[in-house]
N, C-alpha and C. Protein backbone atom coordinates (compact mmCIF):
# COMPACT_ATOMS: atom_id res chain seq x y z
N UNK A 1 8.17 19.88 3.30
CA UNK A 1 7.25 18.98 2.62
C UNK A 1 7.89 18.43 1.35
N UNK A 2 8.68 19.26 0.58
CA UNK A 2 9.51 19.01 -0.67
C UNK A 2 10.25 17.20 -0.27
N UNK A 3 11.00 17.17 0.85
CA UNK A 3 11.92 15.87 1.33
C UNK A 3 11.08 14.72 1.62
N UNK A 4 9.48 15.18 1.51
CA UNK A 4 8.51 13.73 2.31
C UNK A 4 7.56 13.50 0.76
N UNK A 5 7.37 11.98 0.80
CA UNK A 5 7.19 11.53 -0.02
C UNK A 5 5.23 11.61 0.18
N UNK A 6 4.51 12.47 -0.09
CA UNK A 6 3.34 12.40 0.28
C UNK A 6 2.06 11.71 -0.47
N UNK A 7 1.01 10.94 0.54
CA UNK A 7 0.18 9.99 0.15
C UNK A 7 -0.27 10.52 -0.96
N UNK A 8 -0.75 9.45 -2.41
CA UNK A 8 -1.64 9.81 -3.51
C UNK A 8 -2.61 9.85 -2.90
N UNK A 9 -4.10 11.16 -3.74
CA UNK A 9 -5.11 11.38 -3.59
C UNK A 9 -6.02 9.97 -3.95
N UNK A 10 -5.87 9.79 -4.58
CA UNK A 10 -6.64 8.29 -5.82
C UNK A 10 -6.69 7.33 -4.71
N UNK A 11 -6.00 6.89 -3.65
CA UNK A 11 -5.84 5.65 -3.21
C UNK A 11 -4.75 5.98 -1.74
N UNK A 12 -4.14 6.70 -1.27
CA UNK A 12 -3.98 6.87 -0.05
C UNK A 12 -2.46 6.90 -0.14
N UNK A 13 -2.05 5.85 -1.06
CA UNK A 13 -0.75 5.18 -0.98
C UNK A 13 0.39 5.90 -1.11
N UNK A 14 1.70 6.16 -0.31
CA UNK A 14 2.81 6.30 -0.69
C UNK A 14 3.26 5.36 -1.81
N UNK A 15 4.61 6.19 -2.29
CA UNK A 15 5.06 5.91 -3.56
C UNK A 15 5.62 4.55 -2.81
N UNK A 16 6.75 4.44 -1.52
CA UNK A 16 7.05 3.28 -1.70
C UNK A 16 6.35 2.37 -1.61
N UNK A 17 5.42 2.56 -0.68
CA UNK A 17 4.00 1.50 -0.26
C UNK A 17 3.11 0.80 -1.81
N UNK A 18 3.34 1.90 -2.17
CA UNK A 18 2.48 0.90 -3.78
C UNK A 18 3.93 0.64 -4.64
N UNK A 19 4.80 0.47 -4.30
CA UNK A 19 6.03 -0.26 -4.90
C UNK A 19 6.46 -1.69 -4.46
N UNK A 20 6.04 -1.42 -3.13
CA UNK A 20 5.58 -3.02 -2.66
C UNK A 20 4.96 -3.77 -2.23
N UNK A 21 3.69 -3.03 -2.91
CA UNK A 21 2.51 -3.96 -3.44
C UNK A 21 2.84 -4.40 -4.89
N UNK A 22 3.13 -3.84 -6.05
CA UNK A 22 3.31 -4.30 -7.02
C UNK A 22 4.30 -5.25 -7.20
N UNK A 23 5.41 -5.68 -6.15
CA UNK A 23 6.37 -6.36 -5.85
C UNK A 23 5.65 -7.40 -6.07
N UNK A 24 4.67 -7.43 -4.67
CA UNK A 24 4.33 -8.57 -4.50
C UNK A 24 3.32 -9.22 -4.87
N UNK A 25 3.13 -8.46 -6.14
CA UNK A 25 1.58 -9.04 -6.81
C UNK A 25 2.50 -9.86 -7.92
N UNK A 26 3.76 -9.27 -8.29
CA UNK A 26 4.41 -9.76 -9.42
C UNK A 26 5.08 -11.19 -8.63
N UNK A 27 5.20 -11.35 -7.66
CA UNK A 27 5.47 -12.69 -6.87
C UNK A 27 4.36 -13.61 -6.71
N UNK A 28 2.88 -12.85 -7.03
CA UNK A 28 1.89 -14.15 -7.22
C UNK A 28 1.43 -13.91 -5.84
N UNK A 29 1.72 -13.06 -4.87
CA UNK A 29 1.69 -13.28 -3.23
C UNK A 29 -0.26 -12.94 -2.87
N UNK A 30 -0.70 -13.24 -2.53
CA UNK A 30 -2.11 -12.93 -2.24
C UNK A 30 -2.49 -13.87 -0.76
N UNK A 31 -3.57 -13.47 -0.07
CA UNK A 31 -4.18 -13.48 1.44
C UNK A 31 -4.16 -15.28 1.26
N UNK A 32 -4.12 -15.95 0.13
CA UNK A 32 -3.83 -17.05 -0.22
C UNK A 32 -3.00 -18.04 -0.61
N UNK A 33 -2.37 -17.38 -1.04
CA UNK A 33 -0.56 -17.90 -1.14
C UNK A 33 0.13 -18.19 -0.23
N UNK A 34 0.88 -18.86 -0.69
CA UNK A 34 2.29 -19.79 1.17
C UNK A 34 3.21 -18.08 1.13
N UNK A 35 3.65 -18.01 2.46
CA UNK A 35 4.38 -17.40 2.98
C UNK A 35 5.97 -17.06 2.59
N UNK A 36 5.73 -15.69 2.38
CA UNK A 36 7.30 -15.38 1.57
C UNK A 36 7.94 -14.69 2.76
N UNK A 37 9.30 -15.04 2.83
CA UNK A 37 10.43 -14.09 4.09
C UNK A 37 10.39 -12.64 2.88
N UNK A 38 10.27 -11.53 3.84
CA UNK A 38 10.60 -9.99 3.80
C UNK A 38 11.69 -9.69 2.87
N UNK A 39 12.26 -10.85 3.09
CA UNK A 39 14.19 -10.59 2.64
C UNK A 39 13.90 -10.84 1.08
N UNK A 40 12.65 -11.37 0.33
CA UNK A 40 12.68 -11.93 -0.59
C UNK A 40 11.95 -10.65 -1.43
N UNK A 41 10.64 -10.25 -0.63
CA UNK A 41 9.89 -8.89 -0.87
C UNK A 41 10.85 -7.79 -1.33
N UNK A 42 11.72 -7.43 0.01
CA UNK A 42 12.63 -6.45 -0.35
C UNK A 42 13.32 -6.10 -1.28
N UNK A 43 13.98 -7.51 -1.23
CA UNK A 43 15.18 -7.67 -2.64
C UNK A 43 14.52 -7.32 -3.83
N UNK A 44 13.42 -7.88 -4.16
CA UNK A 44 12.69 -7.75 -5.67
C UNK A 44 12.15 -6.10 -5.76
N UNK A 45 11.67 -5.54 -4.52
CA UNK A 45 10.90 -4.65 -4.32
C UNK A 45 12.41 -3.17 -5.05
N UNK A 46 13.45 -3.99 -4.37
CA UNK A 46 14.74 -2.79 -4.37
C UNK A 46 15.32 -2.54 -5.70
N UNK A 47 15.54 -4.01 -6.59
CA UNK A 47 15.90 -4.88 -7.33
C UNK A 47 15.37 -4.20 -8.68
N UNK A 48 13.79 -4.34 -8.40
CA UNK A 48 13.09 -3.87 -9.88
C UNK A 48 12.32 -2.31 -9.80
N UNK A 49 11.91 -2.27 -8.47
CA UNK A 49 11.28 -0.42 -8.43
C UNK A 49 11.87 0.47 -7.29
N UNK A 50 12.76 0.27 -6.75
CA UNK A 50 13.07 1.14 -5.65
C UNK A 50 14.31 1.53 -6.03
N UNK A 51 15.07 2.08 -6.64
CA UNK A 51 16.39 2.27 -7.04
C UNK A 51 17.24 2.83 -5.87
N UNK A 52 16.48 3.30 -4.75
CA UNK A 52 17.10 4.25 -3.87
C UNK A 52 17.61 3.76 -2.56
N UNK A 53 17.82 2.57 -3.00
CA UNK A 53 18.27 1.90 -2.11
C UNK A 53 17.10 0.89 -0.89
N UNK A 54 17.59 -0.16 0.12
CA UNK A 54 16.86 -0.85 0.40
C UNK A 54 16.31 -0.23 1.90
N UNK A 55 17.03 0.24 2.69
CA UNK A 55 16.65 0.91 3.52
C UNK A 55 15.34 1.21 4.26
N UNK A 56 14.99 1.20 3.80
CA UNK A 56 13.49 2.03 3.34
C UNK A 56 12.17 1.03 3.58
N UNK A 57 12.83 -0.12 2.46
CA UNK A 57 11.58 -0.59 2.22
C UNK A 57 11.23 -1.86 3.22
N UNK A 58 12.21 -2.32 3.98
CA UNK A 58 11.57 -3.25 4.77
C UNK A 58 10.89 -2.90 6.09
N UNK A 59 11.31 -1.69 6.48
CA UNK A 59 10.67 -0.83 7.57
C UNK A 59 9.14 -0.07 7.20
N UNK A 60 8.97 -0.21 6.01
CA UNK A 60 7.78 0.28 5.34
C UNK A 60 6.98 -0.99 5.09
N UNK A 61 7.41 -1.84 4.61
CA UNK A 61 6.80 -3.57 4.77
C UNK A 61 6.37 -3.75 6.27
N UNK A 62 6.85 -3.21 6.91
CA UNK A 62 6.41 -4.08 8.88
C UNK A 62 5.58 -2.84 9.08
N UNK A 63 5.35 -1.55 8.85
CA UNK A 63 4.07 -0.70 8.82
C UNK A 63 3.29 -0.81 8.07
N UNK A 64 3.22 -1.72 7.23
CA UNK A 64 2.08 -1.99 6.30
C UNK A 64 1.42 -2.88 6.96
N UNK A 65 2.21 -4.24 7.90
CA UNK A 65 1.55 -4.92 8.38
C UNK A 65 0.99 -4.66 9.95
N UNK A 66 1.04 -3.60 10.11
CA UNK A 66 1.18 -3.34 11.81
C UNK A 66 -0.34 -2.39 12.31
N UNK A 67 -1.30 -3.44 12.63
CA UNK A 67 -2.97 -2.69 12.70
C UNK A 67 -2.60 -1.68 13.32
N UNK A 68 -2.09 -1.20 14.11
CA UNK A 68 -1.70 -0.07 15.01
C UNK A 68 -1.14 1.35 14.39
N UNK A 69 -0.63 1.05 12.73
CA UNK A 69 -0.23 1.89 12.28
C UNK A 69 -0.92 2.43 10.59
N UNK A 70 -1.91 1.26 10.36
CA UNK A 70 -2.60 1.32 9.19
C UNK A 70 -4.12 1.39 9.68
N UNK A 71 -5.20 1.91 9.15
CA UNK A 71 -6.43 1.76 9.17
C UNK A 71 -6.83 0.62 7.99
N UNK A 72 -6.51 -0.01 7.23
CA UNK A 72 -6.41 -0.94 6.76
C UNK A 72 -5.03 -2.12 6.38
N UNK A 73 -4.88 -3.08 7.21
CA UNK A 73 -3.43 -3.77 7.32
C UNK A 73 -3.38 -4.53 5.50
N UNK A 74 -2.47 -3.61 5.02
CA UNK A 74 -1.96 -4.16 3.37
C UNK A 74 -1.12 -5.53 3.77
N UNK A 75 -0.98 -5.89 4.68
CA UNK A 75 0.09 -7.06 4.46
C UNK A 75 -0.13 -8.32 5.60
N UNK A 76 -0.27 -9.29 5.46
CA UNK A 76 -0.96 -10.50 6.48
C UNK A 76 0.66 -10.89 6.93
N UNK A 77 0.69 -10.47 8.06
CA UNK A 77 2.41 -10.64 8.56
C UNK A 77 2.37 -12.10 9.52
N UNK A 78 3.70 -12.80 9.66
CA UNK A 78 3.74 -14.16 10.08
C UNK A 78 5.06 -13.80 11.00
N UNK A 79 5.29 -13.77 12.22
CA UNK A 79 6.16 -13.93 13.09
C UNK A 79 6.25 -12.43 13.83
N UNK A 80 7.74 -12.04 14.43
CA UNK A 80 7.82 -10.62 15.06
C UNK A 80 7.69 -9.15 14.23
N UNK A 81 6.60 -8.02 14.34
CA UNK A 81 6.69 -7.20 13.66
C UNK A 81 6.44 -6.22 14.40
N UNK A 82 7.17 -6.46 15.66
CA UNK A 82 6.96 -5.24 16.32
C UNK A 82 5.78 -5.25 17.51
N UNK A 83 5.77 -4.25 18.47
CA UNK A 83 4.51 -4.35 19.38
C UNK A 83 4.05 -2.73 19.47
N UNK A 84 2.81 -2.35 19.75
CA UNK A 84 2.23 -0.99 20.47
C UNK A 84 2.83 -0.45 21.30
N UNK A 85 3.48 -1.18 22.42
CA UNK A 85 4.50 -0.91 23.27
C UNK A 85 5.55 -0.36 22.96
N UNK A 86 5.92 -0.16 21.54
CA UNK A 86 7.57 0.50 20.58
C UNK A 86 8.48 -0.90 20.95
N UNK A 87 8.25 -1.74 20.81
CA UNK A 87 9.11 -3.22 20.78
C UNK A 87 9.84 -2.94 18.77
N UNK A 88 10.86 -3.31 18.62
CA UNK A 88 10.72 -2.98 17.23
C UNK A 88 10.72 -4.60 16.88
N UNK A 89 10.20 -3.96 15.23
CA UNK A 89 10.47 -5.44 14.48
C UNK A 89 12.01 -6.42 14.49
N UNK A 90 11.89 -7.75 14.54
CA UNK A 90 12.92 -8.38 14.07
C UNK A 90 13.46 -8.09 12.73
């Protein structure tokens, strides 16, 4: 349990998961805003709060958006992110 990064009580969220939300609030990004590429999320997400490299966080971005893997989808996704079937993301 020490090696896994486990959900906050307050709000559900893993540490990286609310690292890129705050990414992308600092990008202005909302259910209303034009459409940002991943590559742009990541970078900032790696850039300003993730020090541990990028790895991580774009595979955690396509489970944020994936109803199949969230009880609430944090992220309104636009193109391939994978299928139920284990198809992986582009």
């Amino acid at each position: 349990i020490v090696s896994r990064a486990l959900p906050d009580v307050r709000d559900g969220l893993k540490p990286s998961q609310r690292r890129i939300l705050v990414a992308m609030n600092d990008l202005n990004l909302s259910p209303g805003s034009s459409r940002v590429k991943c590559a742009k999320i990541s970078g900032d997400t790696s850039g300003n709060y993730h020090p541990h490299g990028e790895s991580v966080i774009y595979p955690t971005l396509v489970r944020m958006a994936q109803e199949w893997n969230m009880r609430h989808v944090l992220v309104d996704k636009q193109g391939n992110f994978g299928s139920i079937a284990g198809l992986p993301a582009a």
